[in-house]
N, C-alpha and C. Protein backbone atom coordinates (compact mmCIF):
# COMPACT_ATOMS: atom_id res chain seq x y z
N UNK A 1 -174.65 -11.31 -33.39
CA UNK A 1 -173.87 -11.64 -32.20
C UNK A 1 -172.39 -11.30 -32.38
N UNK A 2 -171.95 -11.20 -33.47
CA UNK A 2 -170.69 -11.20 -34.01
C UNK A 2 -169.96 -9.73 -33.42
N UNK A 3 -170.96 -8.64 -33.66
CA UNK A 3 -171.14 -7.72 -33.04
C UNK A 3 -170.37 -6.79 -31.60
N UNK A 4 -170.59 -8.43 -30.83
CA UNK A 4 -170.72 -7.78 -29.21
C UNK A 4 -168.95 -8.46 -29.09
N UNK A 5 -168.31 -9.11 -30.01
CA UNK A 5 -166.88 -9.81 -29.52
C UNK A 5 -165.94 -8.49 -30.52
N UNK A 6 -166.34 -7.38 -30.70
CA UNK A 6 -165.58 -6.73 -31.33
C UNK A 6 -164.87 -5.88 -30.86
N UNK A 7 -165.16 -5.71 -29.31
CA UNK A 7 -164.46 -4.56 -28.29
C UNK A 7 -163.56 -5.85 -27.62
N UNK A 8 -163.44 -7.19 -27.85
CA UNK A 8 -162.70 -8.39 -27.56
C UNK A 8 -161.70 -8.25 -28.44
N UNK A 9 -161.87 -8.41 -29.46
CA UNK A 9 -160.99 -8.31 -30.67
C UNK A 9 -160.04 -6.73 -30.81
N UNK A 10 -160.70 -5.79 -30.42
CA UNK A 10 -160.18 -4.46 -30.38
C UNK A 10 -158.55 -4.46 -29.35
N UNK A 11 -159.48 -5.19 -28.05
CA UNK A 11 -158.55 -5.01 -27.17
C UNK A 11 -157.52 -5.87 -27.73
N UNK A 12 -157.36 -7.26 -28.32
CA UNK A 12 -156.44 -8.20 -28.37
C UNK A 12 -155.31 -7.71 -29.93
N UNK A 13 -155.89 -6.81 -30.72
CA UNK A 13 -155.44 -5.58 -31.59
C UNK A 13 -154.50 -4.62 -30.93
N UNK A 14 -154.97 -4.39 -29.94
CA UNK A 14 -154.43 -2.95 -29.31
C UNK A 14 -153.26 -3.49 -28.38
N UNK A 15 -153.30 -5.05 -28.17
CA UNK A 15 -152.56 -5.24 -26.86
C UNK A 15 -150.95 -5.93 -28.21
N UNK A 16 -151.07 -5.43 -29.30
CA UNK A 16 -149.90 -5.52 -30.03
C UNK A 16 -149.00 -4.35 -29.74
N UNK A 17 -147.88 -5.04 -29.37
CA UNK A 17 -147.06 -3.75 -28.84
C UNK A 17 -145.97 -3.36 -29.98
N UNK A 18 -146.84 -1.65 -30.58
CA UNK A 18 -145.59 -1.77 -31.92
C UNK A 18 -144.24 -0.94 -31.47
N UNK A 19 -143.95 -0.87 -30.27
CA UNK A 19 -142.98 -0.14 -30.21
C UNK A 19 -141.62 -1.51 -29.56
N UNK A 20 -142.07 -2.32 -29.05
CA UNK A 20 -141.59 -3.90 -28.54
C UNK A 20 -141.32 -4.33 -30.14
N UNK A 21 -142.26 -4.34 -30.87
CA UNK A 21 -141.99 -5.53 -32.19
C UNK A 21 -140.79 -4.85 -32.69
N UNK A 22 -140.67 -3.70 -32.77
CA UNK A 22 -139.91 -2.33 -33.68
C UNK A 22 -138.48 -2.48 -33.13
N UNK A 23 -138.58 -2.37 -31.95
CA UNK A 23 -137.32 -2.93 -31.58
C UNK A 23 -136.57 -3.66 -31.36
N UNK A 24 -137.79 -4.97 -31.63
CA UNK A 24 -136.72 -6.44 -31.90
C UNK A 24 -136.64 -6.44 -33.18
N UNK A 25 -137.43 -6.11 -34.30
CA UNK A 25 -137.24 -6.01 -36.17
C UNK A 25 -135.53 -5.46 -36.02
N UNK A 26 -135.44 -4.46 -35.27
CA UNK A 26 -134.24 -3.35 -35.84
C UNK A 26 -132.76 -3.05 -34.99
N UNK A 27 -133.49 -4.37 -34.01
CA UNK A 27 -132.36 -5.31 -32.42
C UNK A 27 -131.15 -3.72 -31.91
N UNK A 28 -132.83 -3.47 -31.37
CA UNK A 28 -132.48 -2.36 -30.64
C UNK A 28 -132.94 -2.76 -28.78
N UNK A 29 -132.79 -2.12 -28.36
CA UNK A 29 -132.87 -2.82 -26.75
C UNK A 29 -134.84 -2.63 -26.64
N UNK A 30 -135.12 -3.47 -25.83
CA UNK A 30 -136.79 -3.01 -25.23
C UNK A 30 -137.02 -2.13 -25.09
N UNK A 31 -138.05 -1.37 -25.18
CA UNK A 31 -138.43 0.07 -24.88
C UNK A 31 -139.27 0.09 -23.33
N UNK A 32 -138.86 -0.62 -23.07
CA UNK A 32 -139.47 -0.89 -20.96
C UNK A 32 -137.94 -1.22 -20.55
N UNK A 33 -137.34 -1.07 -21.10
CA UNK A 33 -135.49 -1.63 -20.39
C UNK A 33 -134.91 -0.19 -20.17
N UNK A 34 -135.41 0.82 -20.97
CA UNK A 34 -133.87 1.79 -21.10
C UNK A 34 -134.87 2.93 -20.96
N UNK A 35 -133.90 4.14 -21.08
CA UNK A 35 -135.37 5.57 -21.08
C UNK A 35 -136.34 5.43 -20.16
N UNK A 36 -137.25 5.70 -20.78
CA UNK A 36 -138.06 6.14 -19.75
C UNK A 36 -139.27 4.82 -18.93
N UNK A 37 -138.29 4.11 -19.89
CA UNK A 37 -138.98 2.81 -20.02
C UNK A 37 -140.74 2.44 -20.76
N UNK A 38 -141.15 3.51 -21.40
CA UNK A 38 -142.33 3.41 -21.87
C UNK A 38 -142.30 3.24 -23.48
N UNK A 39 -142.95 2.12 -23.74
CA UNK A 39 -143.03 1.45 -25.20
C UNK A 39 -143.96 2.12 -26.19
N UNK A 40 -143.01 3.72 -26.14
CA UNK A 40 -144.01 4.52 -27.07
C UNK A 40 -143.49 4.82 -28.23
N UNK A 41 -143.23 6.31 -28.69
CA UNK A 41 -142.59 6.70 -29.83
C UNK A 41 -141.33 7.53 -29.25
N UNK A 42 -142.01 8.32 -28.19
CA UNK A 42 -140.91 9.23 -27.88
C UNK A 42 -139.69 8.86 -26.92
N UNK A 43 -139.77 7.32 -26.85
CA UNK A 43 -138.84 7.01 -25.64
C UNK A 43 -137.96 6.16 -26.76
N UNK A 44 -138.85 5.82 -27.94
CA UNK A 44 -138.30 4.83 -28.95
C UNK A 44 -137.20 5.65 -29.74
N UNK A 45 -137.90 6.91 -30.22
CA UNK A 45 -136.88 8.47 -30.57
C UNK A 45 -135.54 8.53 -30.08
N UNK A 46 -135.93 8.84 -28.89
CA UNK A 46 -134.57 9.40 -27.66
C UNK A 46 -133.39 8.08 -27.86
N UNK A 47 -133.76 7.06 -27.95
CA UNK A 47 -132.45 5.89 -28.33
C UNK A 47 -132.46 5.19 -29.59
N UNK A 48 -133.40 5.32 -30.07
CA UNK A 48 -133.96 4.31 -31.51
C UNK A 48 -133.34 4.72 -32.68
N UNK A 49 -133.97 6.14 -32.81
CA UNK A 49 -133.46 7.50 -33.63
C UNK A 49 -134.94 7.36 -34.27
N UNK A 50 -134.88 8.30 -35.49
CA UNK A 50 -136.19 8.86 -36.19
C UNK A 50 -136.85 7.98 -36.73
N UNK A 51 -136.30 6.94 -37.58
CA UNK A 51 -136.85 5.32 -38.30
C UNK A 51 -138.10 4.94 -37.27
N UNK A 52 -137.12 4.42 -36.33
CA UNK A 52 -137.95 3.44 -35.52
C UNK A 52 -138.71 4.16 -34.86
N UNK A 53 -138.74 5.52 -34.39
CA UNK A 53 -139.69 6.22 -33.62
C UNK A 53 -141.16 6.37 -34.41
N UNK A 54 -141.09 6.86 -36.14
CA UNK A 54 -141.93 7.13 -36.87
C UNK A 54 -142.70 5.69 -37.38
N UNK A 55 -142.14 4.48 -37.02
CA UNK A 55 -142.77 3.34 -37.20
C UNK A 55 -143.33 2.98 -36.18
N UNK A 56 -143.45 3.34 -35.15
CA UNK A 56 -143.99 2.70 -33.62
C UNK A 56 -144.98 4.13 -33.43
N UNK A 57 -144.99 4.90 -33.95
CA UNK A 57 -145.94 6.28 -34.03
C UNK A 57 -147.33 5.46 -35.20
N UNK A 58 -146.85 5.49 -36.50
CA UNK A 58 -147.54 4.77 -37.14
C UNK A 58 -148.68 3.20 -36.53
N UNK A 59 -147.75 2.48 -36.40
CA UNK A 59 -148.55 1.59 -35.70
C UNK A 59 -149.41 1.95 -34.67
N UNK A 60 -148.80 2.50 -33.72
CA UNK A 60 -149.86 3.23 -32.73
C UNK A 60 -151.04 3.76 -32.93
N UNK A 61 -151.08 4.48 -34.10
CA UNK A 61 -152.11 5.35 -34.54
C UNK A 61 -152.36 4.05 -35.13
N UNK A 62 -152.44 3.25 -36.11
CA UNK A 62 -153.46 1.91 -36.36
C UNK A 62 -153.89 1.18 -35.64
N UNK A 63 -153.67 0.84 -34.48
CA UNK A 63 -153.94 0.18 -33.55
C UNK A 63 -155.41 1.05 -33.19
N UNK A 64 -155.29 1.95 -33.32
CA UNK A 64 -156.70 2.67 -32.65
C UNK A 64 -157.46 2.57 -33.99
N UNK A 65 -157.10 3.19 -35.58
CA UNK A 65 -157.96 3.60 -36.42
C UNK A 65 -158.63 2.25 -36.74
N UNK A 66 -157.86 0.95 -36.95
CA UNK A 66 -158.46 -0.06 -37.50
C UNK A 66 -159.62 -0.73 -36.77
N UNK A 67 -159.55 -0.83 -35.32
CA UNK A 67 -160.64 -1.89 -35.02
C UNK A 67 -162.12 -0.98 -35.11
N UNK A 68 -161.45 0.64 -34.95
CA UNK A 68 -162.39 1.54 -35.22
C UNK A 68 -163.35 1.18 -36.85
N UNK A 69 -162.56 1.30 -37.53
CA UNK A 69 -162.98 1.22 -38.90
C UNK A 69 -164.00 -0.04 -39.14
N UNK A 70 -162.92 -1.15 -38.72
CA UNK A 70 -163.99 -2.34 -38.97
C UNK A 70 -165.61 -2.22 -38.30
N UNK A 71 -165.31 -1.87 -37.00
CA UNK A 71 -166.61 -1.68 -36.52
C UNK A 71 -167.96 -1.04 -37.09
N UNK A 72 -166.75 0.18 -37.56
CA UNK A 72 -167.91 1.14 -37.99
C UNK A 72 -168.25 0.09 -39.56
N UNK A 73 -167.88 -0.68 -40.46
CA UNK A 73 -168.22 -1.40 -41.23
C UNK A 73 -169.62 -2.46 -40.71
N UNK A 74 -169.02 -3.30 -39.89
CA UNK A 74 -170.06 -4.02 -39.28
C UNK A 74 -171.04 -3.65 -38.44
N UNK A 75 -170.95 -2.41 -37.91
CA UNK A 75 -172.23 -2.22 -37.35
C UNK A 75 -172.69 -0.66 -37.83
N UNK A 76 -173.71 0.05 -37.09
CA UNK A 76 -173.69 1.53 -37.07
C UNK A 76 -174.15 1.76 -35.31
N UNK A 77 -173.91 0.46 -34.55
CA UNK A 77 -173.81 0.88 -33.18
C UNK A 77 -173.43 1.36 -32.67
N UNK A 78 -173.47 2.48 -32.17
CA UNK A 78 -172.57 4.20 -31.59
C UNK A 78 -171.75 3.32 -30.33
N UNK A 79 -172.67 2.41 -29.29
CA UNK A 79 -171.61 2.33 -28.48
C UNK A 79 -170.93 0.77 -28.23
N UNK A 80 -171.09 0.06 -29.52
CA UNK A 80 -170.36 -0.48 -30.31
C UNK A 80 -168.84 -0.17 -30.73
N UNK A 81 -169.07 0.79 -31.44
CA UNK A 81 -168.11 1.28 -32.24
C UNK A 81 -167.09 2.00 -31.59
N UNK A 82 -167.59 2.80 -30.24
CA UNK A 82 -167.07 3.81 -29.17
C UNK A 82 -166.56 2.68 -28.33
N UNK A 83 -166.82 1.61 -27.84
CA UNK A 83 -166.08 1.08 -26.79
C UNK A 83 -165.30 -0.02 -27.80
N UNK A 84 -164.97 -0.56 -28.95
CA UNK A 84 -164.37 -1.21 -29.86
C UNK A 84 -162.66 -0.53 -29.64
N UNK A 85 -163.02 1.29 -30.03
CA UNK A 85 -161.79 2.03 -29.98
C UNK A 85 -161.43 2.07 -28.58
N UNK A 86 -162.04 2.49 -27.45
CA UNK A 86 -161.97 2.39 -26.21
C UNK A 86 -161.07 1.45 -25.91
N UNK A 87 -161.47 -0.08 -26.27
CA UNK A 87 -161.21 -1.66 -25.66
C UNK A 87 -159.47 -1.39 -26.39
N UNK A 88 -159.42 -1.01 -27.71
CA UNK A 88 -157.84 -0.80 -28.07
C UNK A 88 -157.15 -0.05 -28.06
N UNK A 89 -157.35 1.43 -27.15
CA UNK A 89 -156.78 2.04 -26.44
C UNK A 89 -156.70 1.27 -24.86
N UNK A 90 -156.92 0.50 -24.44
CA UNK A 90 -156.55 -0.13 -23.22
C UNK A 90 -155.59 -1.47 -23.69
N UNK A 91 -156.31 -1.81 -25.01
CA UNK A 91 -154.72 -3.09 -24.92
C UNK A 91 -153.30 -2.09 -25.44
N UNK A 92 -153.25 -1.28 -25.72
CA UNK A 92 -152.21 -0.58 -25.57
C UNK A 92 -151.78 -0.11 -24.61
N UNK A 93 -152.22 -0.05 -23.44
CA UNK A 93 -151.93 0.62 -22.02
C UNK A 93 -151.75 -0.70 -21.20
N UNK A 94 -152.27 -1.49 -21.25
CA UNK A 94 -152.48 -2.88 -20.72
C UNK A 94 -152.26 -4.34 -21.73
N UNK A 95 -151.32 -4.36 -22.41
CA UNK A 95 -151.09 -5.48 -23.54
C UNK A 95 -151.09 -6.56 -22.64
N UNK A 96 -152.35 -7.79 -23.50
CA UNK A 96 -152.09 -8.93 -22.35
C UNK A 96 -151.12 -10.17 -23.47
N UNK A 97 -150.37 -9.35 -24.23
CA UNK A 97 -149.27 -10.27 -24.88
C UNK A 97 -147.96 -9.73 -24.67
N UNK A 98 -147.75 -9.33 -23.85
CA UNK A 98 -146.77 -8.48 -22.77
C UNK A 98 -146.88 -7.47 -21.92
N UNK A 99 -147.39 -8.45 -20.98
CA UNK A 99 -147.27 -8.90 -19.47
C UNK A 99 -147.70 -7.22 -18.97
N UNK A 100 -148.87 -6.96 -19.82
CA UNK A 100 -150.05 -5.90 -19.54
C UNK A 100 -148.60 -4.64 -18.75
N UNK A 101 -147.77 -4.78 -19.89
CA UNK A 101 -146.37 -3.43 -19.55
C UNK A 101 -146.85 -2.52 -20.90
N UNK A 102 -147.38 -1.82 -20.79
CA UNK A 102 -147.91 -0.89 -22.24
C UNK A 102 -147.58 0.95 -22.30
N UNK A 103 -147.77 1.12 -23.08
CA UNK A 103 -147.68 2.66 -23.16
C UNK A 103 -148.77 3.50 -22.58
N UNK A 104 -148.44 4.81 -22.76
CA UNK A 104 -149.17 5.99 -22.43
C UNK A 104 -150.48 5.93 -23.13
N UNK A 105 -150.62 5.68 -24.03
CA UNK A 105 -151.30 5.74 -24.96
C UNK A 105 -151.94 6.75 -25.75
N UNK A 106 -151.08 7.50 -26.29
CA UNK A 106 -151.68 9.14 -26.71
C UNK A 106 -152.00 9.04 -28.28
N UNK A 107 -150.78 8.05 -28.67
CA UNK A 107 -150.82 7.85 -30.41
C UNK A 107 -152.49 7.14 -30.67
N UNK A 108 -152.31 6.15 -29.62
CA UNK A 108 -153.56 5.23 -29.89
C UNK A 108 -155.04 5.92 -29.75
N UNK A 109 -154.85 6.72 -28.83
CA UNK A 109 -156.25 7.06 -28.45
C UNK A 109 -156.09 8.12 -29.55
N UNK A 110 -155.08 8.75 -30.19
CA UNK A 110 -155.59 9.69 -31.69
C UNK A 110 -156.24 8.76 -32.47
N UNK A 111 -155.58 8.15 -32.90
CA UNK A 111 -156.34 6.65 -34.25
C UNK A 111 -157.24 6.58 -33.80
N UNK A 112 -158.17 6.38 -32.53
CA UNK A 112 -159.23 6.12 -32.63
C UNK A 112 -159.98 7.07 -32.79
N UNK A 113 -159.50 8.50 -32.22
CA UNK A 113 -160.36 9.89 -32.62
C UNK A 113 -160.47 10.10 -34.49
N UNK A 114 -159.56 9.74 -34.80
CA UNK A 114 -159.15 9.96 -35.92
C UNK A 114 -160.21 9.21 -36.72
N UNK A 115 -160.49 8.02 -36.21
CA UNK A 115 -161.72 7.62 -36.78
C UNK A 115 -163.08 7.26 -36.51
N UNK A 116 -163.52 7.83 -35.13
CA UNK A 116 -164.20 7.86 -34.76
C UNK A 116 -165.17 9.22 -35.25
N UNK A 117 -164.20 10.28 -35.34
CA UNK A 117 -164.41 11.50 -36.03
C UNK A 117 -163.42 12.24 -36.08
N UNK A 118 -163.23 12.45 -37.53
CA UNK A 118 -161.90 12.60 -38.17
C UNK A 118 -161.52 14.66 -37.62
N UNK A 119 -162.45 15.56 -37.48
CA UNK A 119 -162.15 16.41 -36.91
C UNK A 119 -161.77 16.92 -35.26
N UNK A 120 -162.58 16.05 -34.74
CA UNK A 120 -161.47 15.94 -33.34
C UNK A 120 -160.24 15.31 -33.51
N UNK A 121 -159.98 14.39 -34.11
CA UNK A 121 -158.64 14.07 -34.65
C UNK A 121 -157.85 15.08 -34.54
N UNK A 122 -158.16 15.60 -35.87
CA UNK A 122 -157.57 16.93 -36.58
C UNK A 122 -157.21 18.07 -35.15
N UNK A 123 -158.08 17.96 -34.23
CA UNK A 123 -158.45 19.17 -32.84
C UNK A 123 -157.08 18.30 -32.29
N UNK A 124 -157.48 17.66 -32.13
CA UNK A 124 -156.66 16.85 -30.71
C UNK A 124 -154.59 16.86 -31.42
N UNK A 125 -154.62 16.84 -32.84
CA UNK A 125 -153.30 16.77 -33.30
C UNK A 125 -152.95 17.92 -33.42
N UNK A 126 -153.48 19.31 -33.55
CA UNK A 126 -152.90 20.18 -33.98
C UNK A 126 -152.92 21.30 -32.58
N UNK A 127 -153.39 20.46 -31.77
CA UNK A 127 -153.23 20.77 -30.46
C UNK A 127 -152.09 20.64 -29.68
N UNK A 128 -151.62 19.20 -29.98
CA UNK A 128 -150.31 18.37 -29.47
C UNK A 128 -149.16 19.60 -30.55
N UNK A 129 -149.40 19.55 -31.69
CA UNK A 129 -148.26 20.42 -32.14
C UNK A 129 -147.96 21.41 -31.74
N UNK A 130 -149.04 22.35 -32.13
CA UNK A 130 -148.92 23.72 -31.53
C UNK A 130 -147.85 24.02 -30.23
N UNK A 131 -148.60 22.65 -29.29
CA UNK A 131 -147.94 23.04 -27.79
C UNK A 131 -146.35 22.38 -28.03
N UNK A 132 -146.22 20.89 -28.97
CA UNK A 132 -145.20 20.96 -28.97
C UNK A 132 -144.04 21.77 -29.68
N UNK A 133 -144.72 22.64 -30.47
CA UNK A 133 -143.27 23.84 -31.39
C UNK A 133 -143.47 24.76 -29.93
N UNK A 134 -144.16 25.04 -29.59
CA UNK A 134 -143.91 26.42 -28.26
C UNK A 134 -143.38 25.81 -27.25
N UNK A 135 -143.55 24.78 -26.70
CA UNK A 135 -142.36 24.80 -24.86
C UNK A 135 -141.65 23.47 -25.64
N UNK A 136 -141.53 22.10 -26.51
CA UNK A 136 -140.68 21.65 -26.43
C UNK A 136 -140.54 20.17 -25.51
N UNK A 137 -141.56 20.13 -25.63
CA UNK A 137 -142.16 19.36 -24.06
C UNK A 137 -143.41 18.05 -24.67
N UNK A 138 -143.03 17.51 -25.18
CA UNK A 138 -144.08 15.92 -25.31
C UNK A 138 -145.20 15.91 -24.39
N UNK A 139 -144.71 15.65 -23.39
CA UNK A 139 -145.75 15.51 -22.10
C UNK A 139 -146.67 16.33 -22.43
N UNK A 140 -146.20 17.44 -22.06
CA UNK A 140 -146.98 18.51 -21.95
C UNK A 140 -148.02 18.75 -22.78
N UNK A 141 -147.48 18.58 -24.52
CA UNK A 141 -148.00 18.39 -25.73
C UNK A 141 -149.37 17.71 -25.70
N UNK A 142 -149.03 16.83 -24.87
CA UNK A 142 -150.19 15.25 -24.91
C UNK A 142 -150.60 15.79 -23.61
N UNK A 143 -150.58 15.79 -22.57
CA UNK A 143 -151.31 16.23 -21.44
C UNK A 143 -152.48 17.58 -21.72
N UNK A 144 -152.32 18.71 -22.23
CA UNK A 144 -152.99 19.26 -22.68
C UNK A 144 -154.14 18.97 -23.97
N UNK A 145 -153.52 18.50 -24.96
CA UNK A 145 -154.33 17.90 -25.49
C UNK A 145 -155.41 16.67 -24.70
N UNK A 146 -154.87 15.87 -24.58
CA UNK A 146 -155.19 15.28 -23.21
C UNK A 146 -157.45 16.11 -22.77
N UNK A 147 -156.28 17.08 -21.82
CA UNK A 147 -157.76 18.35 -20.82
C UNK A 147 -158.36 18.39 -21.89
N UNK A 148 -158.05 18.85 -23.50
CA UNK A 148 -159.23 19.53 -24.24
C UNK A 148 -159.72 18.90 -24.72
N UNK A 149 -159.25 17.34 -25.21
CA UNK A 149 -160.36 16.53 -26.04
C UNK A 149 -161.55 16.38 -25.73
N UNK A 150 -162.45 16.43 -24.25
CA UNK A 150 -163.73 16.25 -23.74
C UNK A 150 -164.40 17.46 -24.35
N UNK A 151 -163.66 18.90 -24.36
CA UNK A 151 -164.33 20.07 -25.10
C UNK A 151 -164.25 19.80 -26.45
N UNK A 152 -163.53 19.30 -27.03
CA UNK A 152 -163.57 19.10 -28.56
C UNK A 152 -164.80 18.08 -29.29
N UNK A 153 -164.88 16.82 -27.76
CA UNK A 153 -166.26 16.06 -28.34
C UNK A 153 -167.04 16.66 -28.32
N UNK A 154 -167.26 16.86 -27.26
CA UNK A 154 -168.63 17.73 -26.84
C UNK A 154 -168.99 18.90 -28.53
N UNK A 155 -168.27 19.74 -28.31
CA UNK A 155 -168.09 20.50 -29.83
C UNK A 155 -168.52 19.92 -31.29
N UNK A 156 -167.63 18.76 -31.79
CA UNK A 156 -167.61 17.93 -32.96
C UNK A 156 -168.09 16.81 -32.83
N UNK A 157 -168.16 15.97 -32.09
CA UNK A 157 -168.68 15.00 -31.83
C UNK A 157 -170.22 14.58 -30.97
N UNK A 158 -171.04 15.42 -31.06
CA UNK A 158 -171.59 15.40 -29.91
C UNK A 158 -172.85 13.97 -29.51
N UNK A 159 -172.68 13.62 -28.43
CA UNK A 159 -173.21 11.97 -28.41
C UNK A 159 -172.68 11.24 -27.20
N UNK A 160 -173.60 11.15 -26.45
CA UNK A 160 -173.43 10.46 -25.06
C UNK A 160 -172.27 9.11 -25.07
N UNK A 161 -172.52 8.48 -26.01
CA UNK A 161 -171.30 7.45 -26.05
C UNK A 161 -170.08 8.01 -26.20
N UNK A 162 -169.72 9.02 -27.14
CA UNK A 162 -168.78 9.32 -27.34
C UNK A 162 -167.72 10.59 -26.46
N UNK A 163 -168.83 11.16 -25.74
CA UNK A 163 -168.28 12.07 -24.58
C UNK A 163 -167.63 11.17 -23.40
N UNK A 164 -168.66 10.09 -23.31
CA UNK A 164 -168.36 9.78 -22.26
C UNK A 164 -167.06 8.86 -22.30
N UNK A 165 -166.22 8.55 -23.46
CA UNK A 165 -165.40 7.55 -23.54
C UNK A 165 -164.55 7.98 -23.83
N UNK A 166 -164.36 9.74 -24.10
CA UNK A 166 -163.18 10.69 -24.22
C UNK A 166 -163.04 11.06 -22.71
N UNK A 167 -164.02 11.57 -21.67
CA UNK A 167 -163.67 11.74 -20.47
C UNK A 167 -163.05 10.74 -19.56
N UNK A 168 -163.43 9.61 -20.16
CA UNK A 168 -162.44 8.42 -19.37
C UNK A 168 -161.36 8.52 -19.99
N UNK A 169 -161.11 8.01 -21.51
CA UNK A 169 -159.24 8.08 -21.95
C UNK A 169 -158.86 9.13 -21.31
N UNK A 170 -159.16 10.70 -21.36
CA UNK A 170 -158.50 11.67 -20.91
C UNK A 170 -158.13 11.57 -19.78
N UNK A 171 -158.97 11.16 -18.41
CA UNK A 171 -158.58 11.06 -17.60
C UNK A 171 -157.65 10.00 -17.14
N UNK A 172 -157.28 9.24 -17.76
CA UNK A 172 -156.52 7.42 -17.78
C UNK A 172 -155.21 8.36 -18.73
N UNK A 173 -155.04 9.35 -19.75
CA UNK A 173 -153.89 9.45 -20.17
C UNK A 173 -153.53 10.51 -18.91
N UNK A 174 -154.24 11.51 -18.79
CA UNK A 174 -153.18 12.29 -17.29
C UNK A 174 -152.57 11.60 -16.38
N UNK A 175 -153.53 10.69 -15.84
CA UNK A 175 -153.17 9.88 -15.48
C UNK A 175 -151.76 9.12 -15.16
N UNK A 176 -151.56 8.63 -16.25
CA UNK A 176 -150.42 7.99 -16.65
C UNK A 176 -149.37 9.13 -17.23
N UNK A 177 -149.52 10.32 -17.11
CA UNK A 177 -148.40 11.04 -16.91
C UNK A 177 -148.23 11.73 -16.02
N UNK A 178 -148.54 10.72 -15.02
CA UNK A 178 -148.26 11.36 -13.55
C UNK A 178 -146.64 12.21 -12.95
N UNK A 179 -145.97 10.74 -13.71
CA UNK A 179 -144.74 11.23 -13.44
C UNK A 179 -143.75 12.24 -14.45
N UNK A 180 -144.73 13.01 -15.61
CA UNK A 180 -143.79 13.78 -16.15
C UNK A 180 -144.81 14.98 -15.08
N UNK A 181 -145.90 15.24 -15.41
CA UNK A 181 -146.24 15.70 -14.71
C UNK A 181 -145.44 16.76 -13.65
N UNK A 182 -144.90 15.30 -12.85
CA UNK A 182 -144.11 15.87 -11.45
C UNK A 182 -143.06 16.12 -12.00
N UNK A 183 -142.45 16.03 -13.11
CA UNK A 183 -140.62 16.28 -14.16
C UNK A 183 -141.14 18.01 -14.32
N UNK A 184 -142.61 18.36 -14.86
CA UNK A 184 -142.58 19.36 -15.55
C UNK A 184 -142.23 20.30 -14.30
N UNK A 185 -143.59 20.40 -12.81
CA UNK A 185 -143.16 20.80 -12.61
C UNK A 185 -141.58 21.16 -11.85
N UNK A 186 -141.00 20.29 -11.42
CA UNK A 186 -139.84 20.66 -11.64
C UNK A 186 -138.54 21.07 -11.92
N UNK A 187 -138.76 20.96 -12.87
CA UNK A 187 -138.16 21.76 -14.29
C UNK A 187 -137.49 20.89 -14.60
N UNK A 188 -137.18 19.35 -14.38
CA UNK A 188 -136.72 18.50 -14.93
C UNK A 188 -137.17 17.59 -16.43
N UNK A 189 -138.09 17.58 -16.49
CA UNK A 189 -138.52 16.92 -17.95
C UNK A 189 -137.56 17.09 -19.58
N UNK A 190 -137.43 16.29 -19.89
CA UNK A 190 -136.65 16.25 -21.49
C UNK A 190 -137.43 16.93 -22.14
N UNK A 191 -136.98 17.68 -22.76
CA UNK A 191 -137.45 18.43 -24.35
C UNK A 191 -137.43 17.87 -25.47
N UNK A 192 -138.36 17.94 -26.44
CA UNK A 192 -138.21 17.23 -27.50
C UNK A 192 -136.99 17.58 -28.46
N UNK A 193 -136.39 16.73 -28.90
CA UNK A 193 -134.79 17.09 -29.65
C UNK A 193 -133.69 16.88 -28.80
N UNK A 194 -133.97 16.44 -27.37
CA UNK A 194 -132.53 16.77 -26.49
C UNK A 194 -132.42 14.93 -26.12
């Protein structure tokens, strides 16, 4: 039974906001107050500086790998284990220990690829790079990565639980970059470094 409260526990994992904690440790302003107002890495960057950005990146990505991990310890239930990472990629988008104001969630939903299966991981990160050394552009970086992760399960991962719970994050992170989205195309969006 212990089992079925672990996508409970995932979410109440995920709804730790490390980019909020990071900036009261280092009494820097909220990361929902200033920028872009999103409690991620790259909004934490743009005012934080490199420290605090690479610690709220970190956490992010644990927030997904760990409840992943445990699961996969306690059970070998595929969609167990798939909606565990799922449930803490939504308390990161939806933290119900602040006031369900959460991030994009791009770091998080890697950690959980990352351990859900460590080569879509690998797909999905060197995807985000690639695009981010060529235009410069975060969003963009993660939005694309974003479209291809459903081809990358399908590919490396292949398994009805697990397709189907990359086509939802993917579509829930475009989603939520609706509004760079509308920055890119207008040629307004920040570049990474500026």
């Amino acid at each position: 039974m212990l089992i079925y409260f672990l996508p409970l526990a995932a979410y109440l994992f995920g709804s730790i906001s490390t980019a909020v904690l990071i900036a009261r440790a280092m009494g820097l302003q909220d990361p929902r107050e200033v920028g872009s107002r999103n409690p991620g890495a790259t909004n934490i960057l743009r005012y934080g500086g490199k420290t605090a950005a690479v610690l709220t990146l970190v956490g992010d990505i644990l927030k997904g790998v760990i409840p992943v991990l445990i699961a996969r310890v306690l059970t070998a239930d595929a969609v167990i284990i798939t909606l565990s990472g799922f449930a803490a990629f939504l308390g990161h988008l939806f933290p119900v220990f602040f006031g369900f104001r959460g991030g994009k969630g791009v770091a998080t939903a890697l950690g959980v690829w990352f351990a859900l299966n460590p080569w879509v991981g690998l797909a999905l990160l060197a995807t985000w790079v690639l695009m981010a050394a060529l235009f410069r552009y975060s969003s963009l970086a993660a939005l694309t990565a974003s479209a291809l992760a459903p081809l990358y399960v399908a590919w490396l991962s292949p398994g009805t639980p697990y397709l189907a719970a990359m086509i939802v994050m993917s579509a829930i992170l475009i989603f939520r970059h609706r509004a760079n989205i509308r920055k890119l195309i207008a040629g307004t969006e920040t570049r990474i470094g500026r």
